[in-house]
PDB file of N, CA and C in Angstrom:
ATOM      1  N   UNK A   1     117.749 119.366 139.169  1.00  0.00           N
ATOM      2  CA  UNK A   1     116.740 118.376 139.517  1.00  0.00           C
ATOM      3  C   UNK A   1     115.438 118.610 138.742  1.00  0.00           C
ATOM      4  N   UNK A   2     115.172 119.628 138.581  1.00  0.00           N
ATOM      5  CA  UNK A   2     113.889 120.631 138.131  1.00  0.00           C
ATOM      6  C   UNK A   2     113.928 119.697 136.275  1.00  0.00           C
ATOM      7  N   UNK A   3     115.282 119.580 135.994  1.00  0.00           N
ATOM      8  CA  UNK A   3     115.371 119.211 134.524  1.00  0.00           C
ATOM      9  C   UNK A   3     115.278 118.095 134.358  1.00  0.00           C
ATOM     10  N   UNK A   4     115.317 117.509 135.064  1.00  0.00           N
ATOM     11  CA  UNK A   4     115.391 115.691 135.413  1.00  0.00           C
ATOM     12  C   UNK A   4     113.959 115.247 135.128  1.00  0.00           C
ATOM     13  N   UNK A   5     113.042 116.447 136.360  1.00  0.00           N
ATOM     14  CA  UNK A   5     111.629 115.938 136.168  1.00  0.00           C
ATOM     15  C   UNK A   5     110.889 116.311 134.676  1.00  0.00           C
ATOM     16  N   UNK A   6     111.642 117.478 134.602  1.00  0.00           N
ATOM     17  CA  UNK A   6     110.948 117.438 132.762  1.00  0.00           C
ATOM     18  C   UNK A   6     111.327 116.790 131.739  1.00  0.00           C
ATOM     19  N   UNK A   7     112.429 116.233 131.702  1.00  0.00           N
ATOM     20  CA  UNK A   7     112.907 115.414 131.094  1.00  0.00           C
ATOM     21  C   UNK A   7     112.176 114.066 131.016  1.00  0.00           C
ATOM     22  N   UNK A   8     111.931 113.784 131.935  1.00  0.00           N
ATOM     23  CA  UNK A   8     110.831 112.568 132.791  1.00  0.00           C
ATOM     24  C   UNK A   8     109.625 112.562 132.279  1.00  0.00           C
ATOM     25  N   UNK A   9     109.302 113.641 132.269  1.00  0.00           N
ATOM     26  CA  UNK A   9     107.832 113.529 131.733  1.00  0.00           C
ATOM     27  C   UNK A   9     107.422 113.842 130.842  1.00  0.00           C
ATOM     28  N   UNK A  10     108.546 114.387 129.779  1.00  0.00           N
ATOM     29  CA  UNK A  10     108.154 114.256 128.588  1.00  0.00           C
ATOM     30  C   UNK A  10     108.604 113.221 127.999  1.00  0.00           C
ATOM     31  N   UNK A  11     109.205 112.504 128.164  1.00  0.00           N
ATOM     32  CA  UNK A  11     109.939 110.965 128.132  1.00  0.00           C
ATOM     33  C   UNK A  11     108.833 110.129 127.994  1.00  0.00           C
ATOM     34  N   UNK A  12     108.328 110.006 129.053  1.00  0.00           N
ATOM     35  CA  UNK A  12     106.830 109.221 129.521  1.00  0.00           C
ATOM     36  C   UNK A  12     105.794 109.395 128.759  1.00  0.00           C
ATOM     37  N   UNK A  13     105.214 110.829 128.391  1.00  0.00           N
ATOM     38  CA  UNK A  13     104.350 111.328 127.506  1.00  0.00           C
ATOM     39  C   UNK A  13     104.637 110.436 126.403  1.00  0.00           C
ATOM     40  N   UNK A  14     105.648 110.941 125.954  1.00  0.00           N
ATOM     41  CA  UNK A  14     105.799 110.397 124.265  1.00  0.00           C
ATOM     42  C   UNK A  14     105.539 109.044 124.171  1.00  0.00           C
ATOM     43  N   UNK A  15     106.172 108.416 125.206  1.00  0.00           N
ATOM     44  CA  UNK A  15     106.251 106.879 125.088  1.00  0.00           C
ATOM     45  C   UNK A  15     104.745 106.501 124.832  1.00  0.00           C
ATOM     46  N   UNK A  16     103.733 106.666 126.270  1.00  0.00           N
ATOM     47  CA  UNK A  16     102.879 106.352 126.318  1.00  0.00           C
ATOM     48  C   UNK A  16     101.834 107.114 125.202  1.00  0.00           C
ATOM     49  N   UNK A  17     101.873 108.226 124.548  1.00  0.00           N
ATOM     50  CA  UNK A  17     101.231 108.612 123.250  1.00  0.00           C
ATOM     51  C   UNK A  17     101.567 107.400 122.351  1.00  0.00           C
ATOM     52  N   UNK A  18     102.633 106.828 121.906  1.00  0.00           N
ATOM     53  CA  UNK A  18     103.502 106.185 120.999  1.00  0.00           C
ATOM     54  C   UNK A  18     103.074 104.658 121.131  1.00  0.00           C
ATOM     55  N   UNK A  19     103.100 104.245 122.529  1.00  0.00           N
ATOM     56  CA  UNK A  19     102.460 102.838 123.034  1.00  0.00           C
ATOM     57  C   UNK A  19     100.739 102.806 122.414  1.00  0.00           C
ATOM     58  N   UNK A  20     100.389 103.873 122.871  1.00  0.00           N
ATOM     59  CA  UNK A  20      98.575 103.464 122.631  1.00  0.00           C
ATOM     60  C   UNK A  20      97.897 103.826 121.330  1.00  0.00           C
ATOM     61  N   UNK A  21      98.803 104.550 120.910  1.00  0.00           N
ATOM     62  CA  UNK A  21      98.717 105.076 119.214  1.00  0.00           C
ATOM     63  C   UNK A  21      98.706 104.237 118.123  1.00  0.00           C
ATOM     64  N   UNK A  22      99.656 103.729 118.163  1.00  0.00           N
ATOM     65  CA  UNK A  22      99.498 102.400 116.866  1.00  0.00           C
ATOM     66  C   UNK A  22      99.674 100.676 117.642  1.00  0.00           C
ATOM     67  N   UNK A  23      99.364  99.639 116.598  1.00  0.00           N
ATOM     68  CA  UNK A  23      99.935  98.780 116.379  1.00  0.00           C
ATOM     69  C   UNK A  23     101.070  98.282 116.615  1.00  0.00           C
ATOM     70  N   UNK A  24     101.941  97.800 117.938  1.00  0.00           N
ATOM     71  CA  UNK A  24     103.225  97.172 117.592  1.00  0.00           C
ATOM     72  C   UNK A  24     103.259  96.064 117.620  1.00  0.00           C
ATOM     73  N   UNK A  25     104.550  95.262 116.430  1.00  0.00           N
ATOM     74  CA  UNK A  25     104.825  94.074 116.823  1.00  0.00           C
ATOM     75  C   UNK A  25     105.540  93.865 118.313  1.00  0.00           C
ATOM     76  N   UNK A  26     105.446  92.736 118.338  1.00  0.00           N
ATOM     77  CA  UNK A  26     106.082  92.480 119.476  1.00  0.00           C
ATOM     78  C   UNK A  26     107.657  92.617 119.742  1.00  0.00           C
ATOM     79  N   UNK A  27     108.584  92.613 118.796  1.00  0.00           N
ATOM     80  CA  UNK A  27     110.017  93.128 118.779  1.00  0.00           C
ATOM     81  C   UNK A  27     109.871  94.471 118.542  1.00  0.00           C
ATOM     82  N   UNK A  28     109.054  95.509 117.937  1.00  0.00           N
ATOM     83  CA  UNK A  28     109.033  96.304 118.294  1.00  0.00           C
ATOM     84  C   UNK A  28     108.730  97.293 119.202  1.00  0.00           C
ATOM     85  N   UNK A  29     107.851  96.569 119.969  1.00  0.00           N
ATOM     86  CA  UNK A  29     107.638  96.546 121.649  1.00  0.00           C
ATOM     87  C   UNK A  29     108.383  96.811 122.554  1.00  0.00           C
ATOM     88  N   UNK A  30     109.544  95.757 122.026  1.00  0.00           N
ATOM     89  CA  UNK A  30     110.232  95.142 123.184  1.00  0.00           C
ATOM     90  C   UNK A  30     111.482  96.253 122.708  1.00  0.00           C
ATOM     91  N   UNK A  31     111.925  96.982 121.950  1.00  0.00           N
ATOM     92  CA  UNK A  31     112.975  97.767 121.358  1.00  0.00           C
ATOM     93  C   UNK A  31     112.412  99.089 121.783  1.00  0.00           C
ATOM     94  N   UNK A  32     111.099  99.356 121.487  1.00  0.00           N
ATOM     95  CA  UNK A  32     111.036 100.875 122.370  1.00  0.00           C
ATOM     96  C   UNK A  32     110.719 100.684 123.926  1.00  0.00           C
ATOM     97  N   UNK A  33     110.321  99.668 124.527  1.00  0.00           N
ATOM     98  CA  UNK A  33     110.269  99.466 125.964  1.00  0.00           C
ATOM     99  C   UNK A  33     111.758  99.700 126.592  1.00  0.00           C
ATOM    100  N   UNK A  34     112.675  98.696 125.839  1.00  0.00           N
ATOM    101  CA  UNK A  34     113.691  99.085 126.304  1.00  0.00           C
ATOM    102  C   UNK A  34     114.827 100.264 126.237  1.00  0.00           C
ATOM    103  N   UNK A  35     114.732 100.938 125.160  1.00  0.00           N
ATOM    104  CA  UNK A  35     114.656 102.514 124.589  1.00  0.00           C
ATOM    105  C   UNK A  35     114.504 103.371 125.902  1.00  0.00           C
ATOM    106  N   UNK A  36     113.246 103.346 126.468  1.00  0.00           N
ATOM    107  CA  UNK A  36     112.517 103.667 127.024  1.00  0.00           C
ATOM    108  C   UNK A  36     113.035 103.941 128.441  1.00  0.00           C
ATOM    109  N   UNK A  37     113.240 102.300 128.724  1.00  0.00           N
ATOM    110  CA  UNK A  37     113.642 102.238 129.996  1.00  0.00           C
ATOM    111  C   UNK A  37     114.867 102.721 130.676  1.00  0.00           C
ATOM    112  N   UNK A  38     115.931 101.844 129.712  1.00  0.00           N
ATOM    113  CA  UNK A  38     117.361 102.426 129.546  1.00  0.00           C
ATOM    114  C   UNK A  38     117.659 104.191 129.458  1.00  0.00           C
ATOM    115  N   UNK A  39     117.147 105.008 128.793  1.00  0.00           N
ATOM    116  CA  UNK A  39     116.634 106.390 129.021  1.00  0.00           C
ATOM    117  C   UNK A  39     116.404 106.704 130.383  1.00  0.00           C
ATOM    118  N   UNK A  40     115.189 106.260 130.783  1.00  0.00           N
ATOM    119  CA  UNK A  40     114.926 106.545 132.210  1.00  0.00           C
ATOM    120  C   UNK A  40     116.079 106.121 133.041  1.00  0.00           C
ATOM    121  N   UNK A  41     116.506 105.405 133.159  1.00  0.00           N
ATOM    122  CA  UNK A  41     117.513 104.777 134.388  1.00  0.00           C
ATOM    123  C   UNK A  41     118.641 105.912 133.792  1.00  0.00           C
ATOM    124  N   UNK A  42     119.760 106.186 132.794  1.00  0.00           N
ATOM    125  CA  UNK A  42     120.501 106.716 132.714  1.00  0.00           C
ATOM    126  C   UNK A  42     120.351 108.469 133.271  1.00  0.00           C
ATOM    127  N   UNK A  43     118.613 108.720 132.804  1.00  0.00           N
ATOM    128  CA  UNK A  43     118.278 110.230 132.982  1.00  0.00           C
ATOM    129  C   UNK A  43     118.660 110.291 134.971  1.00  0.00           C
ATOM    130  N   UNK A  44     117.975 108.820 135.726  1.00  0.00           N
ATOM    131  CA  UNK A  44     118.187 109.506 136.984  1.00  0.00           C
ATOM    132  C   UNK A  44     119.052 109.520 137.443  1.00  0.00           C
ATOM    133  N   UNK A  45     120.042 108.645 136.882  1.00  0.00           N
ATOM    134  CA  UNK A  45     121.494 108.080 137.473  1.00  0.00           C
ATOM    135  C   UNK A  45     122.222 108.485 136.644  1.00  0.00           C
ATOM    136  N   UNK A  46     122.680 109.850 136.629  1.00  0.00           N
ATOM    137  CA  UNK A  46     124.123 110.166 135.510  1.00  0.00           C
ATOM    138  C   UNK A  46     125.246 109.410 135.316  1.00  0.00           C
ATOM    139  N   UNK A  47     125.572 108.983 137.079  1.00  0.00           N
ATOM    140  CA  UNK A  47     127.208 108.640 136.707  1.00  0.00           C
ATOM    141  C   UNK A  47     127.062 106.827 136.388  1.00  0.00           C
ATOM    142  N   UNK A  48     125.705 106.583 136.386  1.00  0.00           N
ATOM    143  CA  UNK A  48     125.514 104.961 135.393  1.00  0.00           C
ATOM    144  C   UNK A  48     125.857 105.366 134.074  1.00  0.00           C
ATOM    145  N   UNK A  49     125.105 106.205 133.781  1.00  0.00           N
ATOM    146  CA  UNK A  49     125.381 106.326 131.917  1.00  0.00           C
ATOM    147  C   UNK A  49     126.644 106.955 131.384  1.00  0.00           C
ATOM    148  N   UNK A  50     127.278 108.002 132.560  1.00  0.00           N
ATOM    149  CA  UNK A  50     128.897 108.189 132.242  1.00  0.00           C
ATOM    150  C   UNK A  50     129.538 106.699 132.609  1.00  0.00           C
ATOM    151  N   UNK A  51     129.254 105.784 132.793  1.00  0.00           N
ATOM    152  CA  UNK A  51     130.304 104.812 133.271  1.00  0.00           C
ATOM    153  C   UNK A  51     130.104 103.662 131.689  1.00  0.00           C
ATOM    154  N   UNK A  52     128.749 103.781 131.079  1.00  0.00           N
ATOM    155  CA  UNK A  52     128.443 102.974 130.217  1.00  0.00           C
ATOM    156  C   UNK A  52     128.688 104.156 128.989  1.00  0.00           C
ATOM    157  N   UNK A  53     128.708 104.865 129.244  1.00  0.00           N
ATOM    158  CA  UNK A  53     129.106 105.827 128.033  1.00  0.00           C
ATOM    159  C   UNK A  53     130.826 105.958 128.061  1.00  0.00           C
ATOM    160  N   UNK A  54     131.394 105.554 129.070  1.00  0.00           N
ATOM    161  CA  UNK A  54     133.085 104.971 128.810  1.00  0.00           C
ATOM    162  C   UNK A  54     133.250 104.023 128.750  1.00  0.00           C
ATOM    163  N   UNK A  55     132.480 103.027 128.522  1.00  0.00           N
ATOM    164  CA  UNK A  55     132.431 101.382 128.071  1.00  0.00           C
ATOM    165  C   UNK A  55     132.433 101.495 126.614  1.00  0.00           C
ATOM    166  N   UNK A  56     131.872 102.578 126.456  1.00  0.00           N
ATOM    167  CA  UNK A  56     131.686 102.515 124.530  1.00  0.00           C
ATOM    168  C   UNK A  56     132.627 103.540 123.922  1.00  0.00           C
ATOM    169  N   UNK A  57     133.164 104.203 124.980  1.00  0.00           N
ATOM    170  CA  UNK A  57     133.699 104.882 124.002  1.00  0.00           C
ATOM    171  C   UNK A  57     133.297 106.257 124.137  1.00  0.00           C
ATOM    172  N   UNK A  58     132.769 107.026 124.627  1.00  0.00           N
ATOM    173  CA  UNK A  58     131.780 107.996 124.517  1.00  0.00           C
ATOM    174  C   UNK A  58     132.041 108.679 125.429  1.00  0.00           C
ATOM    175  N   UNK A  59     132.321 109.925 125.055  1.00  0.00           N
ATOM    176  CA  UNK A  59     132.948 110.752 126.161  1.00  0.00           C
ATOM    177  C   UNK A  59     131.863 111.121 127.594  1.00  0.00           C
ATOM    178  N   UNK A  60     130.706 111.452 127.033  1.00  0.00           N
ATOM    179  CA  UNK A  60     129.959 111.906 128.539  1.00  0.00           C
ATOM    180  C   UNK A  60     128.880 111.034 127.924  1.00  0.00           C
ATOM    181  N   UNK A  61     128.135 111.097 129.576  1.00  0.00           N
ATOM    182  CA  UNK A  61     126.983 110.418 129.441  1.00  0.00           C
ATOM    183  C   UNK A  61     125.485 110.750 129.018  1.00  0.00           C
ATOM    184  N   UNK A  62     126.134 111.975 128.717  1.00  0.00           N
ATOM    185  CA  UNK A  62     124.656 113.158 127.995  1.00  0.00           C
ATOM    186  C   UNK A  62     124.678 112.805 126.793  1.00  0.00           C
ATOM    187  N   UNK A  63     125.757 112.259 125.559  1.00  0.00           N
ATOM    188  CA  UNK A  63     125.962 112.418 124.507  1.00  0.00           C
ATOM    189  C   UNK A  63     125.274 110.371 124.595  1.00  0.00           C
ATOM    190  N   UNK A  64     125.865 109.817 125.559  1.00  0.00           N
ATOM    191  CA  UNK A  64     125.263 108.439 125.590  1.00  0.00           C
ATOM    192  C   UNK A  64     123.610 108.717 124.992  1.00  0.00           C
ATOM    193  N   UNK A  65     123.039 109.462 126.599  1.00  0.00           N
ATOM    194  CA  UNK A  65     121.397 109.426 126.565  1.00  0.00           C
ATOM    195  C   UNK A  65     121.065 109.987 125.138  1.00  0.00           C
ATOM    196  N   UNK A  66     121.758 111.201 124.565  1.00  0.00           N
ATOM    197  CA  UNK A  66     121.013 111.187 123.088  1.00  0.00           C
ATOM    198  C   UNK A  66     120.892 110.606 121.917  1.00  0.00           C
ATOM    199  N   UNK A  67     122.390 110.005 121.848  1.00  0.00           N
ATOM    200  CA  UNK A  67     122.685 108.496 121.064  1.00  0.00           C
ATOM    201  C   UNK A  67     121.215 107.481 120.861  1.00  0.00           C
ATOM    202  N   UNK A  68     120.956 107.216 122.431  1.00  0.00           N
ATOM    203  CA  UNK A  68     119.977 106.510 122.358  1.00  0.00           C
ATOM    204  C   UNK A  68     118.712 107.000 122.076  1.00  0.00           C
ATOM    205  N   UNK A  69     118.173 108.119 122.052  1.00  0.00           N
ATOM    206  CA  UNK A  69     117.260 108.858 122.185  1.00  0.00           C
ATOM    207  C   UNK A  69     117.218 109.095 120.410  1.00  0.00           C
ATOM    208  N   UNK A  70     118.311 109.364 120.107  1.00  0.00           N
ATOM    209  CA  UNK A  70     118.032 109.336 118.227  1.00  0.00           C
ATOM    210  C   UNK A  70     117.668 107.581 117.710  1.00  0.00           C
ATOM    211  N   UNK A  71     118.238 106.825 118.647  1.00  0.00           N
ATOM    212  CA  UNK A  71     118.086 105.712 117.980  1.00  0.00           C
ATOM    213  C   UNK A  71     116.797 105.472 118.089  1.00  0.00           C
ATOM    214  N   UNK A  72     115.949 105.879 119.093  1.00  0.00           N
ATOM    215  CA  UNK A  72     114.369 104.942 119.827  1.00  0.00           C
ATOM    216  C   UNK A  72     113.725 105.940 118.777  1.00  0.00           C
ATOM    217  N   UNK A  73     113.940 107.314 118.322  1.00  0.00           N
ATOM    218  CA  UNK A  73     113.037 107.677 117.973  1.00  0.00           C
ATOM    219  C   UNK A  73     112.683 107.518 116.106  1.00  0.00           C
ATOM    220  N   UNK A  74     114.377 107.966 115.614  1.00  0.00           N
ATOM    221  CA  UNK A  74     114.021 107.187 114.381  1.00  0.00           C
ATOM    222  C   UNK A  74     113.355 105.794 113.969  1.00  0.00           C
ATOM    223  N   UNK A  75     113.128 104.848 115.166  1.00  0.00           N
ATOM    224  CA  UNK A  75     112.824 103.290 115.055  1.00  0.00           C
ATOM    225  C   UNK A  75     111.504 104.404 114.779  1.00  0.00           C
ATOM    226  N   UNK A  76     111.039 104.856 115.916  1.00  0.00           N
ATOM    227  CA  UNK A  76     109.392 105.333 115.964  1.00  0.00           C
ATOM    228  C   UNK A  76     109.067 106.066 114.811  1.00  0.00           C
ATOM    229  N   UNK A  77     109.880 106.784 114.152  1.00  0.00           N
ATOM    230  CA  UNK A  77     110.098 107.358 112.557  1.00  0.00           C
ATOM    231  C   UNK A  77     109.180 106.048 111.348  1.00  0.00           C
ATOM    232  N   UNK A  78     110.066 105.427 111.521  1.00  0.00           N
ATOM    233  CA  UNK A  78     109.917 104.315 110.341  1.00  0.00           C
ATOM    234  C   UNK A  78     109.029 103.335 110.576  1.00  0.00           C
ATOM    235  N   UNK A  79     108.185 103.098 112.065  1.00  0.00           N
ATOM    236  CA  UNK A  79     107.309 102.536 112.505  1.00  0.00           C
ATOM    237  C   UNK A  79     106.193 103.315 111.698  1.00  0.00           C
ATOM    238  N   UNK A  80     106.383 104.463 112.148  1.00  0.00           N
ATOM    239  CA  UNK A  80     105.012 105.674 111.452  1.00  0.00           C
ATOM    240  C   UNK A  80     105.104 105.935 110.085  1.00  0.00           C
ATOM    241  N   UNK A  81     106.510 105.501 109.306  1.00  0.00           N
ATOM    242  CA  UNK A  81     106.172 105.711 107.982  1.00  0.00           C
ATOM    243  C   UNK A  81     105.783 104.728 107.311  1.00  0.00           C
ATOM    244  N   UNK A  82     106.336 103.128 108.019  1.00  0.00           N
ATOM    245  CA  UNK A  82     105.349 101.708 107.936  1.00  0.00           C
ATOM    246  C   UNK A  82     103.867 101.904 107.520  1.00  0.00           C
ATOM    247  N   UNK A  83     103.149 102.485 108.841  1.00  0.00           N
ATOM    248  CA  UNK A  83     102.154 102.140 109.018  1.00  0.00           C
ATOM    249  C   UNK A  83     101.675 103.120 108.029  1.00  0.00           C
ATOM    250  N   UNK A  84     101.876 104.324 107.568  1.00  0.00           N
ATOM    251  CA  UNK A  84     101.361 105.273 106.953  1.00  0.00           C
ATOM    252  C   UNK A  84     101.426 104.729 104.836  1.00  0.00           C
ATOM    253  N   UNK A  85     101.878 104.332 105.019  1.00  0.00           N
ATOM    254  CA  UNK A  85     102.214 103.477 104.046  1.00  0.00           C
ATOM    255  C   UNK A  85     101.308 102.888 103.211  1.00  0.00           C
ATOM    256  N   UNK A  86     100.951 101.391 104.831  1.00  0.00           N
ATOM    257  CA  UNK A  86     100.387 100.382 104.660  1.00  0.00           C
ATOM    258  C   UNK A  86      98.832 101.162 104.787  1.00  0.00           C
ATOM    259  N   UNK A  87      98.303 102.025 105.048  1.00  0.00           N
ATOM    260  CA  UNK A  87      96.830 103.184 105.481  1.00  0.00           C
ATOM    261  C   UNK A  87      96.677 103.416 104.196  1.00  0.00           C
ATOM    262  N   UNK A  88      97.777 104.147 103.510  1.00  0.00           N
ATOM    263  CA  UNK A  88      97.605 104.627 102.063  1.00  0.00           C
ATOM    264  C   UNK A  88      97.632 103.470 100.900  1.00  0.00           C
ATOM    265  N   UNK A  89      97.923 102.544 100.798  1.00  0.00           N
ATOM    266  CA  UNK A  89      97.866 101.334  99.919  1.00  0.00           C
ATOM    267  C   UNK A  89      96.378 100.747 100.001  1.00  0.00           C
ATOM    268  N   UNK A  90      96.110 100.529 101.242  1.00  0.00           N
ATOM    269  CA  UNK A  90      94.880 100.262 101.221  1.00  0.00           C
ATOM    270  C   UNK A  90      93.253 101.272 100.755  1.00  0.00           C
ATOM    271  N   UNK A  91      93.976 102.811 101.392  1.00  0.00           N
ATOM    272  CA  UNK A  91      92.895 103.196 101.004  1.00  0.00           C
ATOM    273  C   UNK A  91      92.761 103.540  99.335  1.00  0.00           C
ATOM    274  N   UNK A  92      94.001 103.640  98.842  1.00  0.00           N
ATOM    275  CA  UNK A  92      94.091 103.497  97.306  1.00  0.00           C
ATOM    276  C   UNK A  92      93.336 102.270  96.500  1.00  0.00           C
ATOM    277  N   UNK A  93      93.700 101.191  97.193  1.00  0.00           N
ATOM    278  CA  UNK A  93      92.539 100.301  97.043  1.00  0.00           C
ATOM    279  C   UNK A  93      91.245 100.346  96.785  1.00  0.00           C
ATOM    280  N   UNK A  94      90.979 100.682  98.372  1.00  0.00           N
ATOM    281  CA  UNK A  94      89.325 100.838  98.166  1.00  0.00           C
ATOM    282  C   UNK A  94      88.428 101.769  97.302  1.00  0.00           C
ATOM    283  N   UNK A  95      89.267 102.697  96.883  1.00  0.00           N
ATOM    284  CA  UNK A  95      88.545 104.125  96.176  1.00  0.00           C
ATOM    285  C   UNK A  95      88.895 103.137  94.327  1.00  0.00           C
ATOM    286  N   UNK A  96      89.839 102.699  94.351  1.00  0.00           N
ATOM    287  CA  UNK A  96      90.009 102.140  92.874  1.00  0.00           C
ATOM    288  C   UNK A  96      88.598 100.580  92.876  1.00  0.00           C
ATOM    289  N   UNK A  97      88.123  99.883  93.771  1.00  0.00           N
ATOM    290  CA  UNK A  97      87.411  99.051  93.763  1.00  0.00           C
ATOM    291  C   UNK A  97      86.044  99.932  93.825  1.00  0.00           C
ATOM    292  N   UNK A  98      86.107 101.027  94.307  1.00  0.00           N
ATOM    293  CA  UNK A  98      84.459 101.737  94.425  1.00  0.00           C
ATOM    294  C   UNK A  98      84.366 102.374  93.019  1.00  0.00           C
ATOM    295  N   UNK A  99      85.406 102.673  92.658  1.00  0.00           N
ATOM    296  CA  UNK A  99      85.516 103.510  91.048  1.00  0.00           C
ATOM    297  C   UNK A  99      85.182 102.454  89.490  1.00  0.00           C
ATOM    298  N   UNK A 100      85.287 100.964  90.289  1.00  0.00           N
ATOM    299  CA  UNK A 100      85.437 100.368  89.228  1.00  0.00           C
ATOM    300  C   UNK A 100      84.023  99.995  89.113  1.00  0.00           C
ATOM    301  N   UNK A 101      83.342  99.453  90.305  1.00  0.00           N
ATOM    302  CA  UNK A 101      81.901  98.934  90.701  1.00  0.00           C
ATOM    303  C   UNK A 101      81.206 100.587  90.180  1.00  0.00           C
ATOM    304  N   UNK A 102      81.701 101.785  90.206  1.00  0.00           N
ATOM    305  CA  UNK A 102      80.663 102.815  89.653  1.00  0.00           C
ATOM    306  C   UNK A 102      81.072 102.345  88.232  1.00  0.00           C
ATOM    307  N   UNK A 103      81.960 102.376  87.726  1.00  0.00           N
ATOM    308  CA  UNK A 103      81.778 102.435  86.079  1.00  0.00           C
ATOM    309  C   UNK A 103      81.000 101.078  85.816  1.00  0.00           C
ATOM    310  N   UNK A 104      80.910 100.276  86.187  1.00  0.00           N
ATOM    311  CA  UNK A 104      80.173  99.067  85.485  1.00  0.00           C
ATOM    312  C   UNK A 104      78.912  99.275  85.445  1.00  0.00           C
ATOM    313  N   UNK A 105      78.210 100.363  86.496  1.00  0.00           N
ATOM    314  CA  UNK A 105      76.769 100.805  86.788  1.00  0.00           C
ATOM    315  C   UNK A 105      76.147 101.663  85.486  1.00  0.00           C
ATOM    316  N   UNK A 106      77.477 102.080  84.576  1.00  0.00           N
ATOM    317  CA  UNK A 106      76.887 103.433  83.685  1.00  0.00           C
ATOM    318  C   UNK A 106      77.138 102.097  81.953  1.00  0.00           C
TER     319      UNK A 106
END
């Protein structure tokens, strides 16, 4: 039980670090909300996610919850390498527009 609640709350942590941290679109919202949620419900209810983890195929329902747990987080991977991206393009920008406005000064 003891693992359930830590599981829980570091679940929650991340999410909500992850929610207030950047920018999401709205399908991407709606893909880690449900990430999210689906996680939680399987973490309190094992024999839900063993029953949907033999719907797919999947032998236990621990191997289900991490399945999903690689999937929500690589999304959050490529969300952060998006945005890190789009931070660095721009600030490459601005230092090449301040570099150009200094040379015209000399």
């Amino acid at each position: 039980m003891i693992i359930k609640i830590f599981l829980l709350v570091i679940l929650t942590l991340g999410f909500l670090i992850f929610a207030f941290s950047i920018k999401l679109k709205n399908f991407q919202r709606m893909v880690v909300i449900l990430g999210y949620l689906s996680l939680f419900v399987f973490i309190i209810n094992p024999s839900l996610s063993d029953k949907v983890a033999h719907f797919f195929g999947i032998g236990l329902g621990s191997s289900l919850i991490t399945y999903i747990a690689i999937g929500v987080l690589s999304l959050v991977n490529v969300i952060l390498f998006v945005d890190t991206k789009i931070n660095k393009d721009a600030i490459t920008k601005i230092v090449r527009d301040k570099a150009i406005k200094d040379a015209k000064k000399i």
